[in-house]
C-alpha atoms as a PDB file:
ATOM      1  CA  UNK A   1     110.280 101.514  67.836  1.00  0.00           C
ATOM      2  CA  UNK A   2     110.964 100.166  71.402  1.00  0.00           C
ATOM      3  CA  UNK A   3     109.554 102.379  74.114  1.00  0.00           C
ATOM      4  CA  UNK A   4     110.477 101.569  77.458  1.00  0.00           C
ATOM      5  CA  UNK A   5     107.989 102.635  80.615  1.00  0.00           C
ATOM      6  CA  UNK A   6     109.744 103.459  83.772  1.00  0.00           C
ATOM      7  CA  UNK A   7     107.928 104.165  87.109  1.00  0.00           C
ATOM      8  CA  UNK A   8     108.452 104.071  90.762  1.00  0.00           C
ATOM      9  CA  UNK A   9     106.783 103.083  94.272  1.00  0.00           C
ATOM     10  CA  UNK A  10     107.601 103.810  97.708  1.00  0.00           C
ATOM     11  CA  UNK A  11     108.818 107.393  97.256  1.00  0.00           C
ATOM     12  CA  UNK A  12     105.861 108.896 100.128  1.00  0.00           C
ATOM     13  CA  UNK A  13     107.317 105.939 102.243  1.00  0.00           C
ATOM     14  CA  UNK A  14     108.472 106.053 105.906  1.00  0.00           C
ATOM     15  CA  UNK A  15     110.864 102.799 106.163  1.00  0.00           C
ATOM     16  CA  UNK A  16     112.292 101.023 103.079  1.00  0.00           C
ATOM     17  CA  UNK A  17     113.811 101.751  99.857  1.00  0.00           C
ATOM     18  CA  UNK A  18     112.599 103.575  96.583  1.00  0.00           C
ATOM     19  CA  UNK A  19     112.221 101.193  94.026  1.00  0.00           C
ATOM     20  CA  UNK A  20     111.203 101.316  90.626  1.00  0.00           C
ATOM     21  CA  UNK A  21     111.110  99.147  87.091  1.00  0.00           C
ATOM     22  CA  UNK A  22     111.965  99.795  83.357  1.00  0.00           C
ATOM     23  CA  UNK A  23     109.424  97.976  80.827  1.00  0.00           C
ATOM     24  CA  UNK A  24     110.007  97.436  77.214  1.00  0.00           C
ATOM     25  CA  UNK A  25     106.240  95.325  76.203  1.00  0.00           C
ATOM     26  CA  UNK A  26     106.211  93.000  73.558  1.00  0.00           C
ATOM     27  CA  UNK A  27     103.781  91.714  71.400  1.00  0.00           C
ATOM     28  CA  UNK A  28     101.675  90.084  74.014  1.00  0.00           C
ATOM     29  CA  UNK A  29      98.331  91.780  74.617  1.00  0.00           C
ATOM     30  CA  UNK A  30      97.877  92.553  78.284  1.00  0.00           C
ATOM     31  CA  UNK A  31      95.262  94.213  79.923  1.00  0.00           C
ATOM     32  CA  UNK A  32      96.621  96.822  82.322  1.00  0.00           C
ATOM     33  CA  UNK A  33      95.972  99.166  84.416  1.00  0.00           C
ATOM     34  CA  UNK A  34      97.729 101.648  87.040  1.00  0.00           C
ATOM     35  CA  UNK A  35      99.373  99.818  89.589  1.00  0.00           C
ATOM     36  CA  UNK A  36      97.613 101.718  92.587  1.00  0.00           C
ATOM     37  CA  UNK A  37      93.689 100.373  90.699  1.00  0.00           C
ATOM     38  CA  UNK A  38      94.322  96.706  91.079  1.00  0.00           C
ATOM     39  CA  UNK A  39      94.435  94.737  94.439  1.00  0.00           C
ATOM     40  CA  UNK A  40      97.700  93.000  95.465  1.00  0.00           C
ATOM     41  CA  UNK A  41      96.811  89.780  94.244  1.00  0.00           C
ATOM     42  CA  UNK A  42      95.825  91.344  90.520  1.00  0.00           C
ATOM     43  CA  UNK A  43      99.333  92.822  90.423  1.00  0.00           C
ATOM     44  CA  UNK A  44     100.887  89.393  91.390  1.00  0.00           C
ATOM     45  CA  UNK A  45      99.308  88.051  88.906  1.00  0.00           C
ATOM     46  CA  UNK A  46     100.065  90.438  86.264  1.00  0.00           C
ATOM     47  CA  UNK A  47     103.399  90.414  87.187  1.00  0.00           C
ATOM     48  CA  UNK A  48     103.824  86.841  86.527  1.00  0.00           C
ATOM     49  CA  UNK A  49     102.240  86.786  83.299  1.00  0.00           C
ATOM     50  CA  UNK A  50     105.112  89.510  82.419  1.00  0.00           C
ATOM     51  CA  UNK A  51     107.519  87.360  83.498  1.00  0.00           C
ATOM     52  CA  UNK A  52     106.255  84.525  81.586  1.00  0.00           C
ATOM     53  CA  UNK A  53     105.323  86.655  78.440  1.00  0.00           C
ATOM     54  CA  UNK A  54     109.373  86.771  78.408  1.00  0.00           C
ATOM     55  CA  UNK A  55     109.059  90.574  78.387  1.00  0.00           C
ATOM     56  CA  UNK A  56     111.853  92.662  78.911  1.00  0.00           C
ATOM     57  CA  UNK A  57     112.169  95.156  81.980  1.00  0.00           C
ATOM     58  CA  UNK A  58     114.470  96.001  84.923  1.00  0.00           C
ATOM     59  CA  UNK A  59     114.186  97.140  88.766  1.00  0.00           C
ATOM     60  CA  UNK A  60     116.580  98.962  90.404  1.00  0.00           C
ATOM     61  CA  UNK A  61     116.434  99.911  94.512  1.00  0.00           C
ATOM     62  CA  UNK A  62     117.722 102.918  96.367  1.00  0.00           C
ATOM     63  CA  UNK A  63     118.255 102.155 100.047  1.00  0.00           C
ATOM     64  CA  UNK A  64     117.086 104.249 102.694  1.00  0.00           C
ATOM     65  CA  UNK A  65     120.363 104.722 103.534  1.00  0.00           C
ATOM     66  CA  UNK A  66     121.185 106.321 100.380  1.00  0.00           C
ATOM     67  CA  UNK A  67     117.747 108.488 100.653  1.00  0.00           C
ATOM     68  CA  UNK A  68     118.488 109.899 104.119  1.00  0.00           C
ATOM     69  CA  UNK A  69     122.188 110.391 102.938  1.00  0.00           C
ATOM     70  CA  UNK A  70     121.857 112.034 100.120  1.00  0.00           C
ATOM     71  CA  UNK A  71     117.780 113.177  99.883  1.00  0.00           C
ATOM     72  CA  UNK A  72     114.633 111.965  97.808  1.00  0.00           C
ATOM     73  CA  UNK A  73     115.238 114.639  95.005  1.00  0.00           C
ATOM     74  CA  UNK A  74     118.655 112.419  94.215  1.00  0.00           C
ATOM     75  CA  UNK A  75     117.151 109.301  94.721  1.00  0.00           C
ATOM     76  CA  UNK A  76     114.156 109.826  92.395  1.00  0.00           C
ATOM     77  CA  UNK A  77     116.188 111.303  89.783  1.00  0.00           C
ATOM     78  CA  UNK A  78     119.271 108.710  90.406  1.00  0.00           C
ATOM     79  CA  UNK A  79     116.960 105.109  89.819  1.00  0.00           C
ATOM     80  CA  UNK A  80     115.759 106.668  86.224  1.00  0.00           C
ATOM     81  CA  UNK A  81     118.987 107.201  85.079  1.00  0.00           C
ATOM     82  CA  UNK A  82     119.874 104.161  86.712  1.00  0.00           C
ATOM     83  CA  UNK A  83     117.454 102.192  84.630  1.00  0.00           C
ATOM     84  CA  UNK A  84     117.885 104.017  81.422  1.00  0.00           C
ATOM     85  CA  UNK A  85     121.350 102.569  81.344  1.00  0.00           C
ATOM     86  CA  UNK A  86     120.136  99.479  81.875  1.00  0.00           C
ATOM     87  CA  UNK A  87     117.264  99.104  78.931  1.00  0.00           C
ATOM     88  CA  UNK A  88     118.273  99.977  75.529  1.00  0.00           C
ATOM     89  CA  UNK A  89     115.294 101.604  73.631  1.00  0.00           C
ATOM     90  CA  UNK A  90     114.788 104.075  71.400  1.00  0.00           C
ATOM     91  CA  UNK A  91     112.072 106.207  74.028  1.00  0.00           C
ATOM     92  CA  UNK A  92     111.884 106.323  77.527  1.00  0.00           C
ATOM     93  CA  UNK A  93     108.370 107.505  79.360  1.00  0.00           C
ATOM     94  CA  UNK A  94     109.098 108.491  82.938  1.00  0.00           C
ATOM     95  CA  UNK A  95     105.537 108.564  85.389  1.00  0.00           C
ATOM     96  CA  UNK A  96     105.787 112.148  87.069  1.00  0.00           C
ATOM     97  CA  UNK A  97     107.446 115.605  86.102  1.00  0.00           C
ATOM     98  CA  UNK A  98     111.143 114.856  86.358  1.00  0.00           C
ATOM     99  CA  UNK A  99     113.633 116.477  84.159  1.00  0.00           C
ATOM    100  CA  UNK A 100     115.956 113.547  83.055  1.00  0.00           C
ATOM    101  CA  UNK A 101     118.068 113.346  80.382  1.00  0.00           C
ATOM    102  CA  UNK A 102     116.796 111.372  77.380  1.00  0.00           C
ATOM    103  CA  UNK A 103     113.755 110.722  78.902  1.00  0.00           C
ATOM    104  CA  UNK A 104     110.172 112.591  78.196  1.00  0.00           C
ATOM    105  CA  UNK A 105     108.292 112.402  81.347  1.00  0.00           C
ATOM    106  CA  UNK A 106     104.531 112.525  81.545  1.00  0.00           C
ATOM    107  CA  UNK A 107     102.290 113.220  84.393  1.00  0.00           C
ATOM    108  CA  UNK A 108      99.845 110.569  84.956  1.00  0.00           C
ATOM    109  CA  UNK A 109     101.854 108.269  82.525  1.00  0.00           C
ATOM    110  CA  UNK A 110     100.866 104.973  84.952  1.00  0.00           C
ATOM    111  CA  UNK A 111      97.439 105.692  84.161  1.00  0.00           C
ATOM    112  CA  UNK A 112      97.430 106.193  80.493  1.00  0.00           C
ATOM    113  CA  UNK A 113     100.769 104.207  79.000  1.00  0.00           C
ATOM    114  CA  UNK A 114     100.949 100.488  79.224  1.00  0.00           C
ATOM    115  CA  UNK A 115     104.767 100.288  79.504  1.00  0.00           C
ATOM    116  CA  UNK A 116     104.578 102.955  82.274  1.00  0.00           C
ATOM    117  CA  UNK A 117     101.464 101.050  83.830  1.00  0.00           C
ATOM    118  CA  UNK A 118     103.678  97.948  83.167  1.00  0.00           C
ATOM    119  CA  UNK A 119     106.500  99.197  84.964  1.00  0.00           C
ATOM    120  CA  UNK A 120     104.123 100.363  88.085  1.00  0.00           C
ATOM    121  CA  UNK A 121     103.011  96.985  88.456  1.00  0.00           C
ATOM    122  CA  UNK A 122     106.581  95.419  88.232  1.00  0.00           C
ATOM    123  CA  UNK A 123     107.779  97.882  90.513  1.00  0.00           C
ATOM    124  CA  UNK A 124     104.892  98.138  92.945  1.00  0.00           C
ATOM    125  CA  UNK A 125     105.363  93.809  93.228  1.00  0.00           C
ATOM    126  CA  UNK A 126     108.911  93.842  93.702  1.00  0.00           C
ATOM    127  CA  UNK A 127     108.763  96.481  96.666  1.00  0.00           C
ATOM    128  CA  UNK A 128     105.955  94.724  98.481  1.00  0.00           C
ATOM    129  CA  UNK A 129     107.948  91.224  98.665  1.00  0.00           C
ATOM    130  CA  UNK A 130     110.953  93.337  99.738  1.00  0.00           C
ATOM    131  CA  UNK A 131     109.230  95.058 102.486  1.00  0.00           C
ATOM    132  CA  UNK A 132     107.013  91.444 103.358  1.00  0.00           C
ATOM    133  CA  UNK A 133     110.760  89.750 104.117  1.00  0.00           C
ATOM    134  CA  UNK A 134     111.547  92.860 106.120  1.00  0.00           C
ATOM    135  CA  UNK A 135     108.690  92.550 108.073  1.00  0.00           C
ATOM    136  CA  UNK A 136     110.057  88.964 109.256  1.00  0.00           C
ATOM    137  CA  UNK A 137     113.342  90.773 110.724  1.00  0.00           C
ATOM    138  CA  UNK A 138     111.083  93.721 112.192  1.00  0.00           C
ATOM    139  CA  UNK A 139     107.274  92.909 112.655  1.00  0.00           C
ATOM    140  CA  UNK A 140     106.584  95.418 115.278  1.00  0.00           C
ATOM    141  CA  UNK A 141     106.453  97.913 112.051  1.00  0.00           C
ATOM    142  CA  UNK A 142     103.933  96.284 110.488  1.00  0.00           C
ATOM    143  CA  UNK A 143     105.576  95.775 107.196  1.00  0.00           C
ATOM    144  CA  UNK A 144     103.555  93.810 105.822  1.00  0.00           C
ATOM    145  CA  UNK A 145     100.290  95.693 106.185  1.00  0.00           C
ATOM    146  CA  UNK A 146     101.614  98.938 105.934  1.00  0.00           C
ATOM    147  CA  UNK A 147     104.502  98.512 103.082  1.00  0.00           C
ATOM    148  CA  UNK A 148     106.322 101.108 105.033  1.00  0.00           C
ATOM    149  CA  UNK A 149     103.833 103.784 104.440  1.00  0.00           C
ATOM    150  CA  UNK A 150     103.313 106.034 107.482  1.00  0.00           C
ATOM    151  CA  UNK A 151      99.862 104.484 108.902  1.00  0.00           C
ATOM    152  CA  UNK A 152      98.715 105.121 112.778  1.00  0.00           C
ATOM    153  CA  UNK A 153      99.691 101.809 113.622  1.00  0.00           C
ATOM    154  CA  UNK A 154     103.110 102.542 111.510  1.00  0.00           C
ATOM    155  CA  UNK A 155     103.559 105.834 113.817  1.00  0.00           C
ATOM    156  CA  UNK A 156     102.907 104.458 116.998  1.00  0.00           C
ATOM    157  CA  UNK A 157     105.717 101.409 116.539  1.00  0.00           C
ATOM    158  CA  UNK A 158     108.122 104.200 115.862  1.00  0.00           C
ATOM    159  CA  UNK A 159     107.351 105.898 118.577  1.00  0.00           C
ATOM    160  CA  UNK A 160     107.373 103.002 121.211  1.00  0.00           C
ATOM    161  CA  UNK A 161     110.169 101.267 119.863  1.00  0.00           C
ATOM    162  CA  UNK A 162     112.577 104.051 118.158  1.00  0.00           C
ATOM    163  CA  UNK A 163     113.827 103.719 113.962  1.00  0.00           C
ATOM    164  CA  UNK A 164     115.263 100.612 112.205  1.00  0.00           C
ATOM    165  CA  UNK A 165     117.692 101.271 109.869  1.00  0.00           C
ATOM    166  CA  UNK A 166     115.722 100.928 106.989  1.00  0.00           C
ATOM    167  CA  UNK A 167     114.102 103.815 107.688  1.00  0.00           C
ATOM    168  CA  UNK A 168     113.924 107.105 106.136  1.00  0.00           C
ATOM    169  CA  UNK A 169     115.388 109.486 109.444  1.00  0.00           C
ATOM    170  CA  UNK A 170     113.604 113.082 107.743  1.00  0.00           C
ATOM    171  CA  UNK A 171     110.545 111.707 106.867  1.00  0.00           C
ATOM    172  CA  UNK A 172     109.903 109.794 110.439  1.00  0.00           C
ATOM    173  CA  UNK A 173     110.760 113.294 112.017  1.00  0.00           C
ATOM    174  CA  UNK A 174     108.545 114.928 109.999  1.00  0.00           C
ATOM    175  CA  UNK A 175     106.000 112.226 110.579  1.00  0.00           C
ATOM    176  CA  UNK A 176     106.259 112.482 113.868  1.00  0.00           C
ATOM    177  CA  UNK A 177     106.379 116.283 114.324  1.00  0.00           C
ATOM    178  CA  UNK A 178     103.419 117.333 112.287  1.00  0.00           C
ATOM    179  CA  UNK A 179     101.843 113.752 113.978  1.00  0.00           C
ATOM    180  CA  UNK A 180     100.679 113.201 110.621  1.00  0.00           C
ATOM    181  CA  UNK A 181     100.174 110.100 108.888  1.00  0.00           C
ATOM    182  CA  UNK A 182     102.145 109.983 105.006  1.00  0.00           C
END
């Protein structure tokens, strides 16, 4: 039976897109864990055995564009389905409490399921290189500290030098109105 893990990162996020991976494991025995328990360079690591291990996933982006056109509910819901179509298998696990279609989604899932811990990792990687190269175009953010993520430092760069366009318009209001950090 193939069982594919899917998972996302960056949903919480001030600036950059949601991004998230599909995971189908194969035979190779690798010893994971939930993206957010292992330091960056673990993940990198993992990742590349994955990659090596020839095993079979998928990542898929949703722009901040798209999320402050068209909302976070859409977006989260939009990259599953996204993947699904992407990875034949025969069971999907979803991380979280979304309602998709063929897909049974388990809360905690990147904690307890290796192809949904698999998929956290992949996904978790492939965002923090995206958001490193934006850093390069717009280091007053602090991209490549911060991943995004509302931080102080994140907060205060907003509000001296205004919003980039890859970020998320509601959720820097917000941000900025309750003056809390995400």
């Amino acid at each position: 039976m193939r069982i594919c893990g899917l998972d996302e990162v960056g949903r919480g996020c001030l600036a950059g897109p949601l991004v998230a991976a599909a995971v189908v494991l194969n035979k190779h025995n690798l010893s994971l864990k939930d993206s957010k328990k292992l330091t960056p360079k673990q993940r990198r690591k993992l990742y590349n055995r994955m990659k090596r291990a020839k095993m079979e996933f998928a990542v898929e982006s949703i722009s901040a564009r798209q999320i402050n056109n068209r909302g976070m509910a859409w977006a989260n819901k939009q990259i599953f389905k996204n993947l699904i179509n992407r990875i034949e298998a025969d069971r999907y696990i979803v991380d979280g409490s979304l309602k998709i279609r063929n897909a049974k989604s388990l809360i905690k899932a990147d904690g307890k399921i290796k192809c949904v811990m698999a998929a956290s990792i992949v996904a978790k990687v492939e965002r923090d290189r995206l958001m490193t190269r934006l850093h390069k175009e717009f280091p007053k953010y602090g991209w490549k500290s911060n991943v995004g993520y509302g931080t102080k430092y994140h907060i205060q760069a907003i509000k001296e030098h205004g919003m980039s366009r890859y970020h998320r318009s509601v959720f820097v209001t917000t941000a900025l109105r309750d003056k809390v950090t995400i």
